[in-house]
PDB file of N, CA and C in Angstrom:
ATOM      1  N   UNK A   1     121.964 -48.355 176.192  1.00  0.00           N
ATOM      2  CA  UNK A   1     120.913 -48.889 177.018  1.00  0.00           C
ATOM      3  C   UNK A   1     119.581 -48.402 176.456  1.00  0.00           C
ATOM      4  N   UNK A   2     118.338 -49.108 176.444  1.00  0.00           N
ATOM      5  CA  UNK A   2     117.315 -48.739 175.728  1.00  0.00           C
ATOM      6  C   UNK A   2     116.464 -48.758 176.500  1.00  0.00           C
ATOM      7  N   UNK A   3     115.509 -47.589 176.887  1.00  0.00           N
ATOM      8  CA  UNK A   3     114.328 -47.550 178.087  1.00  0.00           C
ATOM      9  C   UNK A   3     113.136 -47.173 177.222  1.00  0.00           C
ATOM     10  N   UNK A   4     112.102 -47.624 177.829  1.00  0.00           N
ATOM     11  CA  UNK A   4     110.863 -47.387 177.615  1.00  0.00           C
ATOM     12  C   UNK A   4     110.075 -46.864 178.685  1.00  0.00           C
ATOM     13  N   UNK A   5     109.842 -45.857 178.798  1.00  0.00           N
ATOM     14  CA  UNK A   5     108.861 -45.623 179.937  1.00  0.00           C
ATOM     15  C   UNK A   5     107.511 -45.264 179.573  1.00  0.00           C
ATOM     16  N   UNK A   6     105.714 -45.760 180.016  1.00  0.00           N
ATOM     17  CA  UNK A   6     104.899 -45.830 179.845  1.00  0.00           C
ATOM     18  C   UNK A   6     104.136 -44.785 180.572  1.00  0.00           C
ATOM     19  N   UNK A   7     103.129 -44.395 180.048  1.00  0.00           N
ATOM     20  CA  UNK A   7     102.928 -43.639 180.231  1.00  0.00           C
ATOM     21  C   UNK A   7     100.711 -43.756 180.441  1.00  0.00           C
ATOM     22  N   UNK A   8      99.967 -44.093 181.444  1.00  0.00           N
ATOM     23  CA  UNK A   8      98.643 -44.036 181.178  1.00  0.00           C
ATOM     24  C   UNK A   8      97.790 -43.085 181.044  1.00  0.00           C
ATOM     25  N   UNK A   9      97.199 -43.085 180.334  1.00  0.00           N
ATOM     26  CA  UNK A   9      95.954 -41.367 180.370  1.00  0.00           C
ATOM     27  C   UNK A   9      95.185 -42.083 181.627  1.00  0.00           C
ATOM     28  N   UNK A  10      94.212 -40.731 181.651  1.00  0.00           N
ATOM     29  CA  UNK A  10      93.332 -40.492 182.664  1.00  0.00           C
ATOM     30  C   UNK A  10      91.866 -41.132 182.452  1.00  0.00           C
ATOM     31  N   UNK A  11      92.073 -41.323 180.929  1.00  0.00           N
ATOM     32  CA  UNK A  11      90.787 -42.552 180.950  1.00  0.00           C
ATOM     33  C   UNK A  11      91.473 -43.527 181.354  1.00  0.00           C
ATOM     34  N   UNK A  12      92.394 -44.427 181.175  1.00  0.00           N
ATOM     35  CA  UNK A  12      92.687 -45.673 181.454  1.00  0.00           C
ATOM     36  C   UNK A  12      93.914 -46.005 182.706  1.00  0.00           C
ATOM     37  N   UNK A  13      93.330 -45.793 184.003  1.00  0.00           N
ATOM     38  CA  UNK A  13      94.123 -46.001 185.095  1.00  0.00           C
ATOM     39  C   UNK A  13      94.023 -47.220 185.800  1.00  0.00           C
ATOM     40  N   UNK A  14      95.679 -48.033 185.126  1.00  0.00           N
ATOM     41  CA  UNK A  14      95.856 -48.752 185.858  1.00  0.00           C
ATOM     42  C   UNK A  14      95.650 -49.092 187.536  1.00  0.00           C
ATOM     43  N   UNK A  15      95.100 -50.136 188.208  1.00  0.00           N
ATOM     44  CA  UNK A  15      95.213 -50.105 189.257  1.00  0.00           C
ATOM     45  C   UNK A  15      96.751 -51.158 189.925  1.00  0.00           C
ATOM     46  N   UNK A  16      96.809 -50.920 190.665  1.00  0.00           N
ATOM     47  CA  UNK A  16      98.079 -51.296 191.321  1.00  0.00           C
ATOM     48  C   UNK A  16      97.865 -51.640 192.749  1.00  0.00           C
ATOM     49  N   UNK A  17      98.636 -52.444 192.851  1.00  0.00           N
ATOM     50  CA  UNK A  17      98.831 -53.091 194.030  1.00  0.00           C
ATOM     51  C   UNK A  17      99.908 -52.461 195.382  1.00  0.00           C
ATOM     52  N   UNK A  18      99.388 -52.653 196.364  1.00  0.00           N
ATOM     53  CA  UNK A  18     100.793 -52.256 197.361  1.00  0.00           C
ATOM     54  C   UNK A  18     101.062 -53.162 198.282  1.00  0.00           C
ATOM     55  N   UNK A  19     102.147 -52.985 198.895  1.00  0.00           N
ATOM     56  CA  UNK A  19     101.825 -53.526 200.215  1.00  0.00           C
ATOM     57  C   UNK A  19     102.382 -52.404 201.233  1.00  0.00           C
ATOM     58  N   UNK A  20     101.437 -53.295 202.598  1.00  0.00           N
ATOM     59  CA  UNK A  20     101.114 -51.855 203.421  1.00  0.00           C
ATOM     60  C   UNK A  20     101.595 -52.599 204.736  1.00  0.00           C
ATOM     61  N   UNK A  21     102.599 -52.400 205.642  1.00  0.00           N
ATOM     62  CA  UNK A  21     103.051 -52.701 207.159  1.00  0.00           C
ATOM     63  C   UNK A  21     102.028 -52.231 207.665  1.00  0.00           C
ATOM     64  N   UNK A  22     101.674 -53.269 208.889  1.00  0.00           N
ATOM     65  CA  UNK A  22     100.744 -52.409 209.680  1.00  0.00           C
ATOM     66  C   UNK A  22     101.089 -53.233 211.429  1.00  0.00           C
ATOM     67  N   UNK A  23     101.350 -51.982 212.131  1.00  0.00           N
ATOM     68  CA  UNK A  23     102.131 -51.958 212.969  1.00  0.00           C
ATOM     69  C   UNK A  23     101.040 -51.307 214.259  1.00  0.00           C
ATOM     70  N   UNK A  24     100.911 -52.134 215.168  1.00  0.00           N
ATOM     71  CA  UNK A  24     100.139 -51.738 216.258  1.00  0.00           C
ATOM     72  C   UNK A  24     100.811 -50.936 216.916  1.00  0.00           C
ATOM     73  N   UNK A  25     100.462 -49.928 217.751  1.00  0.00           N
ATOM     74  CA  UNK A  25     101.128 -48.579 218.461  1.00  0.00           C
ATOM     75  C   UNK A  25     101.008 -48.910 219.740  1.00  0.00           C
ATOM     76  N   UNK A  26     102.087 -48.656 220.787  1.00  0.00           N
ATOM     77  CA  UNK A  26     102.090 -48.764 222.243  1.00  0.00           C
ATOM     78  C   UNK A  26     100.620 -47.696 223.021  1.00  0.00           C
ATOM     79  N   UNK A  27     100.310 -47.004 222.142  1.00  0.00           N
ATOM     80  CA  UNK A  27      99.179 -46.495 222.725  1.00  0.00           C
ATOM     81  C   UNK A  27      97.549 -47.037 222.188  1.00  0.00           C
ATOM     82  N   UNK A  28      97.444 -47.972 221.873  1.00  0.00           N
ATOM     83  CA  UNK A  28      96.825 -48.685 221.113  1.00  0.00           C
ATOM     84  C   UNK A  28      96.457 -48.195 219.679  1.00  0.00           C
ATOM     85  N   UNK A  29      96.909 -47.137 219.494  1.00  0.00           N
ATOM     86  CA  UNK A  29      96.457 -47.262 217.507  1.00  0.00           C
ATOM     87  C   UNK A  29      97.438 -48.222 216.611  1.00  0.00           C
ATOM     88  N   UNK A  30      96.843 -47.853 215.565  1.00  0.00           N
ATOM     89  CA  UNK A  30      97.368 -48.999 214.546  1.00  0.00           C
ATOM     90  C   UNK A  30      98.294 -47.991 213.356  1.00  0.00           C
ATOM     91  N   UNK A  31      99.097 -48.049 213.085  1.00  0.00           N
ATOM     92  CA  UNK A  31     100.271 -47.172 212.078  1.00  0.00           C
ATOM     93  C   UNK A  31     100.292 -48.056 210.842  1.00  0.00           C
ATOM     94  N   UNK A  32      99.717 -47.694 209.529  1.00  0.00           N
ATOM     95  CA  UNK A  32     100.061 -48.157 208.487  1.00  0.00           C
ATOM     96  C   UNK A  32     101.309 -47.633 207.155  1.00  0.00           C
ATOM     97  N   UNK A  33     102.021 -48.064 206.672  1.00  0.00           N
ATOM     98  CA  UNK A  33     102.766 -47.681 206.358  1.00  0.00           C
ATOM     99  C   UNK A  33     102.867 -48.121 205.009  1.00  0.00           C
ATOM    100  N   UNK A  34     102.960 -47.435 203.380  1.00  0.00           N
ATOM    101  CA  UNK A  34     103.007 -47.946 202.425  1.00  0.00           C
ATOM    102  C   UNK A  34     104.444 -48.504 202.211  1.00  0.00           C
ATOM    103  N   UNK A  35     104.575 -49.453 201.901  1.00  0.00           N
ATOM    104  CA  UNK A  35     106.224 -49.973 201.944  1.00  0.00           C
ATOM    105  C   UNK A  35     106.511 -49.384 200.509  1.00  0.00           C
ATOM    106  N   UNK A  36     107.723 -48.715 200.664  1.00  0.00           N
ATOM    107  CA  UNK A  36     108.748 -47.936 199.496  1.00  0.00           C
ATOM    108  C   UNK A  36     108.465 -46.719 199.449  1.00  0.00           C
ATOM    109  N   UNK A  37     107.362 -46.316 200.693  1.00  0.00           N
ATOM    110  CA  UNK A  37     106.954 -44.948 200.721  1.00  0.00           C
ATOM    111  C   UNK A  37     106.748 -44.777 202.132  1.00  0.00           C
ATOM    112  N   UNK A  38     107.806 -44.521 202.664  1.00  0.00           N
ATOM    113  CA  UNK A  38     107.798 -44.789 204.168  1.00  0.00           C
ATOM    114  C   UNK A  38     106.962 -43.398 204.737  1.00  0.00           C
ATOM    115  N   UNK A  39     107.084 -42.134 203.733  1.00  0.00           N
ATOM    116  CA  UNK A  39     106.461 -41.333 204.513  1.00  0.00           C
ATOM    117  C   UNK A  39     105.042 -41.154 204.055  1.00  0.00           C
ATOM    118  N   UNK A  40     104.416 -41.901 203.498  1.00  0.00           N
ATOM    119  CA  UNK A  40     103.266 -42.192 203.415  1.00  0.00           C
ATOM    120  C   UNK A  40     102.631 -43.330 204.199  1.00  0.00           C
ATOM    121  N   UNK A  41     102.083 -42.568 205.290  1.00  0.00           N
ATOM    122  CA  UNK A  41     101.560 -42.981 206.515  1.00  0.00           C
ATOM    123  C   UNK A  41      99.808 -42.725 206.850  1.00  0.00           C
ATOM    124  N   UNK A  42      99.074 -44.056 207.888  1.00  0.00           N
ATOM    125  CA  UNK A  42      97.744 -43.607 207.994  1.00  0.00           C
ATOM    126  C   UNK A  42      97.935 -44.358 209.507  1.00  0.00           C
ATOM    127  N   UNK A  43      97.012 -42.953 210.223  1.00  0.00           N
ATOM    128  CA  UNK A  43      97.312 -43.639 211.700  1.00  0.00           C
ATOM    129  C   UNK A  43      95.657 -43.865 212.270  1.00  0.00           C
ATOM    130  N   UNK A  44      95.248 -44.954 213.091  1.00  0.00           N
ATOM    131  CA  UNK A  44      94.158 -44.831 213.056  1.00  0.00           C
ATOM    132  C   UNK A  44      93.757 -45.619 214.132  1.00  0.00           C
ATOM    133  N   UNK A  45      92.314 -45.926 214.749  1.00  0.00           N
ATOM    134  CA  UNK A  45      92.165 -46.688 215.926  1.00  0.00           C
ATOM    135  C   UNK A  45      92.064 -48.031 215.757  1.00  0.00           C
ATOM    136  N   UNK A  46      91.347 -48.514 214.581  1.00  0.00           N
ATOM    137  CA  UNK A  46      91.418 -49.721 213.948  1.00  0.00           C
ATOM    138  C   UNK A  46      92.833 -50.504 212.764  1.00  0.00           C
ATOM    139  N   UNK A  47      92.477 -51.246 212.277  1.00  0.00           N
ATOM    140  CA  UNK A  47      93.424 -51.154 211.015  1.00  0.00           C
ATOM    141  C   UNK A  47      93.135 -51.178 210.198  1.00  0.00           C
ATOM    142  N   UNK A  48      91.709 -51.436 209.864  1.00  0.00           N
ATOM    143  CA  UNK A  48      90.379 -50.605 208.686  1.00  0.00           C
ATOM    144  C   UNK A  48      91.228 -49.456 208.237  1.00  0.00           C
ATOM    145  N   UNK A  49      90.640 -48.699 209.675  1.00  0.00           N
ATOM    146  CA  UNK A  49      90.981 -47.099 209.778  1.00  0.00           C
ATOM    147  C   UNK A  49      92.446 -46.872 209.187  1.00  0.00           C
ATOM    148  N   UNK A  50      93.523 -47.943 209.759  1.00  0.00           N
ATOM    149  CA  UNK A  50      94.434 -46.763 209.118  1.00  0.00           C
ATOM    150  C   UNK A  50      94.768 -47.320 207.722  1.00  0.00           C
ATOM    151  N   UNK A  51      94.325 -48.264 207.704  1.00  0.00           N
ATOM    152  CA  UNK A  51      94.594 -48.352 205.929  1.00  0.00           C
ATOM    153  C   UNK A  51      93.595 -47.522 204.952  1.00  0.00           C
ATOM    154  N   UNK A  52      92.343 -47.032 205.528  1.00  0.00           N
ATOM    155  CA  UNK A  52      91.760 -46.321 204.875  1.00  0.00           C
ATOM    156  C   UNK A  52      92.679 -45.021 204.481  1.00  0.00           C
ATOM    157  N   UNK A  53      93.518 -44.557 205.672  1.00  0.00           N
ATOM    158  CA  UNK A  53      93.955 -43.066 206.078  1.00  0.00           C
ATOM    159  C   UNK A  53      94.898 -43.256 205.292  1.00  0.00           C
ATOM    160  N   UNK A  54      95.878 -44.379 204.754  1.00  0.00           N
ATOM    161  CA  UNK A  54      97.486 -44.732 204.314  1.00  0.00           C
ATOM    162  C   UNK A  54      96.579 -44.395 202.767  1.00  0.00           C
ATOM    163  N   UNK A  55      95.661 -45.237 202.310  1.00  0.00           N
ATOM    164  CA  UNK A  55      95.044 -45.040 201.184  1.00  0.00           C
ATOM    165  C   UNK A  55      94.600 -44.137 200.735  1.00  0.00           C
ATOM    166  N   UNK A  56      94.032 -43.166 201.090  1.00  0.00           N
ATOM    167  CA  UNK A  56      93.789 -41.463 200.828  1.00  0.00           C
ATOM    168  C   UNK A  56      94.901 -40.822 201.117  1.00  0.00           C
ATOM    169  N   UNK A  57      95.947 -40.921 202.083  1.00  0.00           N
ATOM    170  CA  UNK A  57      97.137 -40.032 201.811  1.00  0.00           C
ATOM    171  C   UNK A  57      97.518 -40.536 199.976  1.00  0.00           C
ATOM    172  N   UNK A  58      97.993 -42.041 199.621  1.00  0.00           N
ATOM    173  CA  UNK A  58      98.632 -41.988 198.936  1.00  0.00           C
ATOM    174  C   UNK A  58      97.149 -41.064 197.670  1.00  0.00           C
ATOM    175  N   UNK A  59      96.460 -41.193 197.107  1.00  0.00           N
ATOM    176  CA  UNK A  59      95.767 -40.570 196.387  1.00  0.00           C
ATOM    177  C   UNK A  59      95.519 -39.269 196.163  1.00  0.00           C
ATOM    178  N   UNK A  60      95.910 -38.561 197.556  1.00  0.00           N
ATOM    179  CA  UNK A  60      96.054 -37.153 197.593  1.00  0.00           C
ATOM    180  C   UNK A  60      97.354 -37.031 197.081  1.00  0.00           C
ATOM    181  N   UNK A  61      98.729 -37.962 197.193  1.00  0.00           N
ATOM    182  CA  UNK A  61      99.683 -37.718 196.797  1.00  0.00           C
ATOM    183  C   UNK A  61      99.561 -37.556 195.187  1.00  0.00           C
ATOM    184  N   UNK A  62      98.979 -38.592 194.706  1.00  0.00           N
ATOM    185  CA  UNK A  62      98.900 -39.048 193.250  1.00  0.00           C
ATOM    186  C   UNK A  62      97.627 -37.750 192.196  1.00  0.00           C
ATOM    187  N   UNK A  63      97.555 -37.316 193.083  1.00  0.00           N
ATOM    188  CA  UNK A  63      96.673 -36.282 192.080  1.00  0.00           C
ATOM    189  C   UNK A  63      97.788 -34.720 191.984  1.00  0.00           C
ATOM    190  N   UNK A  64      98.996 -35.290 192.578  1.00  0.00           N
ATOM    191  CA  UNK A  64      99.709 -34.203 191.765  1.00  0.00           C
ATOM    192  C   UNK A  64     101.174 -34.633 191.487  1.00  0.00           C
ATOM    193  N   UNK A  65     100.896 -35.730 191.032  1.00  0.00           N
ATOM    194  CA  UNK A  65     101.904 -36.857 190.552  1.00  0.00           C
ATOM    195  C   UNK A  65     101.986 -37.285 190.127  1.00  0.00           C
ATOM    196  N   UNK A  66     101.962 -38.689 188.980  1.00  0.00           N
ATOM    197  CA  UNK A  66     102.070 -40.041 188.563  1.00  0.00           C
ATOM    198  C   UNK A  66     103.332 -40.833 188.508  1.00  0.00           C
ATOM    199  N   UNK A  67     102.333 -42.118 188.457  1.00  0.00           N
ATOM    200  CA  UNK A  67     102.912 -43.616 188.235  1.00  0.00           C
ATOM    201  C   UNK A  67     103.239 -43.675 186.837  1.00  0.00           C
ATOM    202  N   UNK A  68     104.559 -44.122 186.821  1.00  0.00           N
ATOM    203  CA  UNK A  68     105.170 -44.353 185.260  1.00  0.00           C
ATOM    204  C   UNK A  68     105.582 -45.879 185.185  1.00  0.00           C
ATOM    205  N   UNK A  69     105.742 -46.849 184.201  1.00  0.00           N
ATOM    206  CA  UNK A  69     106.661 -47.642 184.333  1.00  0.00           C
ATOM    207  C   UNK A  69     107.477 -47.536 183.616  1.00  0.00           C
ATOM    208  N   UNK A  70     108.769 -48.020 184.113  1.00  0.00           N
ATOM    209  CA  UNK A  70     109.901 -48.119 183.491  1.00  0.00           C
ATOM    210  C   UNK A  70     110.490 -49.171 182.953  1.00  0.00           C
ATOM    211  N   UNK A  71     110.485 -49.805 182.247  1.00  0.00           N
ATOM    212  CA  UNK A  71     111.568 -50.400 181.323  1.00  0.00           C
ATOM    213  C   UNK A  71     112.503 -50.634 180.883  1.00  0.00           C
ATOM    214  N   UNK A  72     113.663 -50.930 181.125  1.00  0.00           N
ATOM    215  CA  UNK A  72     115.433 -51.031 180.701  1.00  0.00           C
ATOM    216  C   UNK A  72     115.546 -52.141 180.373  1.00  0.00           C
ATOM    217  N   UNK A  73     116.101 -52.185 179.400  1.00  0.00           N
ATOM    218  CA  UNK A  73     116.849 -53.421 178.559  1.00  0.00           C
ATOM    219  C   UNK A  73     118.079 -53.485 179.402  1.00  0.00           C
ATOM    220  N   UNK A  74     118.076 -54.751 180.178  1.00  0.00           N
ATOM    221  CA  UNK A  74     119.922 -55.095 180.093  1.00  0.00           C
ATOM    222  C   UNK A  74     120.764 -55.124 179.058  1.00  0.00           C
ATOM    223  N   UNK A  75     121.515 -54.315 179.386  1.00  0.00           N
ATOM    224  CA  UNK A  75     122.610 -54.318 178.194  1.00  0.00           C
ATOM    225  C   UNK A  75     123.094 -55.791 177.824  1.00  0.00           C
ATOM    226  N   UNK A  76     123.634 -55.629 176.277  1.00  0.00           N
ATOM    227  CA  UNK A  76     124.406 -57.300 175.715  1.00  0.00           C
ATOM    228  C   UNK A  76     125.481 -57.275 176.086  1.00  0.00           C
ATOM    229  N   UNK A  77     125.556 -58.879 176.566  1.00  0.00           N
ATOM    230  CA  UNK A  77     126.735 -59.091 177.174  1.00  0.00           C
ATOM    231  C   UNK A  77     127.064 -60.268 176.524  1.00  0.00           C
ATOM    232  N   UNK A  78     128.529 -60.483 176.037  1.00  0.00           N
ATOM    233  CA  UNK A  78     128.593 -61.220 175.236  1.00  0.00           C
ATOM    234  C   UNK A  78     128.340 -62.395 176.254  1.00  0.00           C
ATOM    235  N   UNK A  79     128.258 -64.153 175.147  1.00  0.00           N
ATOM    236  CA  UNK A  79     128.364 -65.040 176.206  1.00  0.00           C
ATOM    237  C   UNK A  79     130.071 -65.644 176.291  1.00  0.00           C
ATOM    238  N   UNK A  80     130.146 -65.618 177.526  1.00  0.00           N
ATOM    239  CA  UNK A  80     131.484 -65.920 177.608  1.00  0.00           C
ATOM    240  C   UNK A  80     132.095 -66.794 176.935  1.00  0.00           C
ATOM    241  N   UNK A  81     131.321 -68.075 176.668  1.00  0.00           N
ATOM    242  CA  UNK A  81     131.756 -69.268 175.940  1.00  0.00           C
ATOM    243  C   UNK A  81     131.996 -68.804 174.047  1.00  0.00           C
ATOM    244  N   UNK A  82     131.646 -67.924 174.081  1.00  0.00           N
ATOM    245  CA  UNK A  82     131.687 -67.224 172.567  1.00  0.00           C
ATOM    246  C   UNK A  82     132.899 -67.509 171.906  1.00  0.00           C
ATOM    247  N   UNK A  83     133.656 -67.000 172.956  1.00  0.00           N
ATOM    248  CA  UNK A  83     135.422 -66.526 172.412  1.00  0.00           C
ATOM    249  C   UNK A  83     135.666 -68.308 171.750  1.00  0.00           C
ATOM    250  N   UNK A  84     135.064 -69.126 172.572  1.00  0.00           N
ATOM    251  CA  UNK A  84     135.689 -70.305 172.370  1.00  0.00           C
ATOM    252  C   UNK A  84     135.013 -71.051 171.066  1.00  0.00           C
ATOM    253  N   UNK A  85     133.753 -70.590 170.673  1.00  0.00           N
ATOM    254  CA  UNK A  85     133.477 -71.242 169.444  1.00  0.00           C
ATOM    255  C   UNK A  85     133.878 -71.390 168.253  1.00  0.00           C
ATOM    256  N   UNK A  86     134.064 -72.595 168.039  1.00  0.00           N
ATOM    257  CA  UNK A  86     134.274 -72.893 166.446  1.00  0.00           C
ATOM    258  C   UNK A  86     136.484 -72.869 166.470  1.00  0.00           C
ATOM    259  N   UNK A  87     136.951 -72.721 167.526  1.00  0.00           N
ATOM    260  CA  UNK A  87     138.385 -72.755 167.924  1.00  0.00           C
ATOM    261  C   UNK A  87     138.780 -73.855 167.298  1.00  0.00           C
ATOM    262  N   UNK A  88     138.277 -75.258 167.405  1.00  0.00           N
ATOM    263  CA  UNK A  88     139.197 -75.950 166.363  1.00  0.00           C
ATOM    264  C   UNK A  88     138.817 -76.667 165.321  1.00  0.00           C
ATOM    265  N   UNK A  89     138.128 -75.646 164.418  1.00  0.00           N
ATOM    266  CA  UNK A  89     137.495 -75.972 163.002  1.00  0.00           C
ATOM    267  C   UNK A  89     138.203 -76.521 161.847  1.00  0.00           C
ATOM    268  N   UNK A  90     139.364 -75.863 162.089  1.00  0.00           N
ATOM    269  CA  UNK A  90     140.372 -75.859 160.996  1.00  0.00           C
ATOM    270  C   UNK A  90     141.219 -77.076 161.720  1.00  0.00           C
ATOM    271  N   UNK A  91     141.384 -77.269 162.967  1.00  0.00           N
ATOM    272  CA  UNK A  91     142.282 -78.620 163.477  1.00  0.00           C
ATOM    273  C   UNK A  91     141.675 -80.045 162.819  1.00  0.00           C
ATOM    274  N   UNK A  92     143.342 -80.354 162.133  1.00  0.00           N
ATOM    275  CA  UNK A  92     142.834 -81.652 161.400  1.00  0.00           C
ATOM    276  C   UNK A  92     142.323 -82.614 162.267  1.00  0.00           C
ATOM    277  N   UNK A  93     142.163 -83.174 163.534  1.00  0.00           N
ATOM    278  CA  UNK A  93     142.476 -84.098 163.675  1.00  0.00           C
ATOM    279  C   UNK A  93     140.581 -84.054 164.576  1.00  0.00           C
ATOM    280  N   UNK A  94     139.793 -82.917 164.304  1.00  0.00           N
ATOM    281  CA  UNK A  94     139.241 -82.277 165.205  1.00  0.00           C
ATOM    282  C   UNK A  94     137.472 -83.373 164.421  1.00  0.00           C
ATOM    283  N   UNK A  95     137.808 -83.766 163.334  1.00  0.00           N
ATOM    284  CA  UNK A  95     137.014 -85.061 162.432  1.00  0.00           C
ATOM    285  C   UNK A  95     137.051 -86.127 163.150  1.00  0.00           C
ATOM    286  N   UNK A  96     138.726 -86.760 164.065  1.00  0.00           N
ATOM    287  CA  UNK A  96     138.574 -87.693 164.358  1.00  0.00           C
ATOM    288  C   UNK A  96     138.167 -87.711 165.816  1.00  0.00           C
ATOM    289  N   UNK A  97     138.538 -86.714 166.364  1.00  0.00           N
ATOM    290  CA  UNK A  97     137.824 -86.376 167.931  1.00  0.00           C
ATOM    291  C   UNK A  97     135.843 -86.512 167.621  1.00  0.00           C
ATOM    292  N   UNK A  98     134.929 -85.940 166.789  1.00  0.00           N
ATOM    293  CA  UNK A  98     134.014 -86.230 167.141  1.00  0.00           C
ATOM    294  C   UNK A  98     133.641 -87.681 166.160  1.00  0.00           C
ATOM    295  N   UNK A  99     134.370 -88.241 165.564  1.00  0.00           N
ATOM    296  CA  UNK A  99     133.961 -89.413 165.215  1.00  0.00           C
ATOM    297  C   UNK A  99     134.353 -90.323 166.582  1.00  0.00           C
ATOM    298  N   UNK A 100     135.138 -90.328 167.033  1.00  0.00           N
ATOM    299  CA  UNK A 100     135.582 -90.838 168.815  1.00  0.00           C
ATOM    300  C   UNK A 100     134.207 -90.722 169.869  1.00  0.00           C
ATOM    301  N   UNK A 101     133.729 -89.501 169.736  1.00  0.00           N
ATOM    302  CA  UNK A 101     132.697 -88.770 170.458  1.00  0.00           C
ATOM    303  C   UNK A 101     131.724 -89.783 170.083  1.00  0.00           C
ATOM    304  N   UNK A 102     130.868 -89.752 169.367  1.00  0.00           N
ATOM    305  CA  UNK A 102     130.223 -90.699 168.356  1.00  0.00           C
ATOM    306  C   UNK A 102     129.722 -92.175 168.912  1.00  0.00           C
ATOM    307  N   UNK A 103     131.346 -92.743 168.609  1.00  0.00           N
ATOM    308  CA  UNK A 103     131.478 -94.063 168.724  1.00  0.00           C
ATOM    309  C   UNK A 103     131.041 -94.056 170.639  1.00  0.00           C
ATOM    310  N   UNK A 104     131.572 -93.666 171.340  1.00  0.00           N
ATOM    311  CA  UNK A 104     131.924 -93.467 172.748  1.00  0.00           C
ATOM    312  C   UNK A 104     130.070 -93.285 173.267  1.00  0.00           C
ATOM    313  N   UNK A 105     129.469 -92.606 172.437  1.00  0.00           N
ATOM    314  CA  UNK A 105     128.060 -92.247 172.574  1.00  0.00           C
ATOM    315  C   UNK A 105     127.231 -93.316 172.005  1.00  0.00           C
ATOM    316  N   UNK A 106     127.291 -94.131 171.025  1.00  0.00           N
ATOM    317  CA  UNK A 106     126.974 -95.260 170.966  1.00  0.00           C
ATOM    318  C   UNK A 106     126.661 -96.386 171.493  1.00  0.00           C
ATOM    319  N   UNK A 107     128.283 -96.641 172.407  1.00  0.00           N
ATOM    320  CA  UNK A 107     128.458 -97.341 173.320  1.00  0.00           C
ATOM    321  C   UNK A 107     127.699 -97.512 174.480  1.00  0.00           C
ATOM    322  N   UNK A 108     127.223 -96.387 174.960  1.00  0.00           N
ATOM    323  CA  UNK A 108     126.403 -95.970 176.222  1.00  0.00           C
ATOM    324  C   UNK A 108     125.561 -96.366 175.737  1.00  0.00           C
ATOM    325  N   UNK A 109     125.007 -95.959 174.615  1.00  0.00           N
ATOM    326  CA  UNK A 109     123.026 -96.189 174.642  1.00  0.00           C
ATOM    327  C   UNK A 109     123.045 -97.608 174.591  1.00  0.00           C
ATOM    328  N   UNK A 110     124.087 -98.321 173.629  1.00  0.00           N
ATOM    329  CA  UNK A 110     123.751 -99.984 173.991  1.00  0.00           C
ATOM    330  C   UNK A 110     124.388-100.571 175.275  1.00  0.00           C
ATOM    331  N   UNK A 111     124.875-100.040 175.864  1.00  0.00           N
ATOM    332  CA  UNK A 111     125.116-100.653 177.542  1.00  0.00           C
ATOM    333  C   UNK A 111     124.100-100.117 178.024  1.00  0.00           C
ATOM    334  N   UNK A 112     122.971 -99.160 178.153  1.00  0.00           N
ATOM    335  CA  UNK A 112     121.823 -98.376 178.039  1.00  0.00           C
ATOM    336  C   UNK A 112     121.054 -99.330 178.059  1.00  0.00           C
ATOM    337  N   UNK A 113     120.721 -99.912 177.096  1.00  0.00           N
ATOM    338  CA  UNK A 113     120.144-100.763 176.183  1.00  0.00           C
ATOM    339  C   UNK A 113     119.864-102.246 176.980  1.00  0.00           C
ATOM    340  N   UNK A 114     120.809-102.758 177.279  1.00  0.00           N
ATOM    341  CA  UNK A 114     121.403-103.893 177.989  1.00  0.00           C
ATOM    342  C   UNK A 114     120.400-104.217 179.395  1.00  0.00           C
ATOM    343  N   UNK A 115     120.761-103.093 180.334  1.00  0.00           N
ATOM    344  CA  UNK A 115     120.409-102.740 181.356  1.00  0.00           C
ATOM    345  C   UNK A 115     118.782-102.985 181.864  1.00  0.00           C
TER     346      UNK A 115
END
């Protein structure tokens, strides 16, 4: 399996996208929630507010952390139809099957044709 993982300096920081649940509270605040980072949370009276609060948690997180990407090659897999290629190369008769093919394909485009 072959991975690549990337790596950005500190001059060149990607920005990134999230998405953020934002969930009104039975006591009227608003709970934002970074999705895939459930415990990165901003609670707040507005939903300004708590996405501001969800957004500085995650940044306080990230200054003693980073974002990597990762990369994996799916492994090769053969194609199934493989096994079957080229099976009847050597069959004599395998000349007159696509000269059949041929003729049979012919036929169509001038009834094709007709139409």
């Amino acid at each position: 399996m072959n991975m690549t993982v990337s790596n950005y300096s500190k001059n060149t920081v990607p920005k990134f996208n999230y998405d953020v649940l934002i969930e009104n509270q039975p006591d009227g605040t608003v709970k934002a929630t970074l999705l895939g980072l459930p415990d990165c949370q901003g609670l707040g009276n507005t939903e300004t507010e708590a996405i501001e609060k969800v957004s500085q948690s995650l940044q306080t997180r990230l200054e003693t952390a980073k974002i990597v990407t990762l990369e994996i090659e799916a492994p090769k897999v053969e194609n199934p139809w493989m096994r079957f290629a080229g099976m009847h190369k050597d069959n004599p008769l395998f000349a007159e099957v696509l000269e059949y093919i041929e003729a049979e394909r012919s036929q169509v485009d001038l009834d094709n044709e007709t139409k």
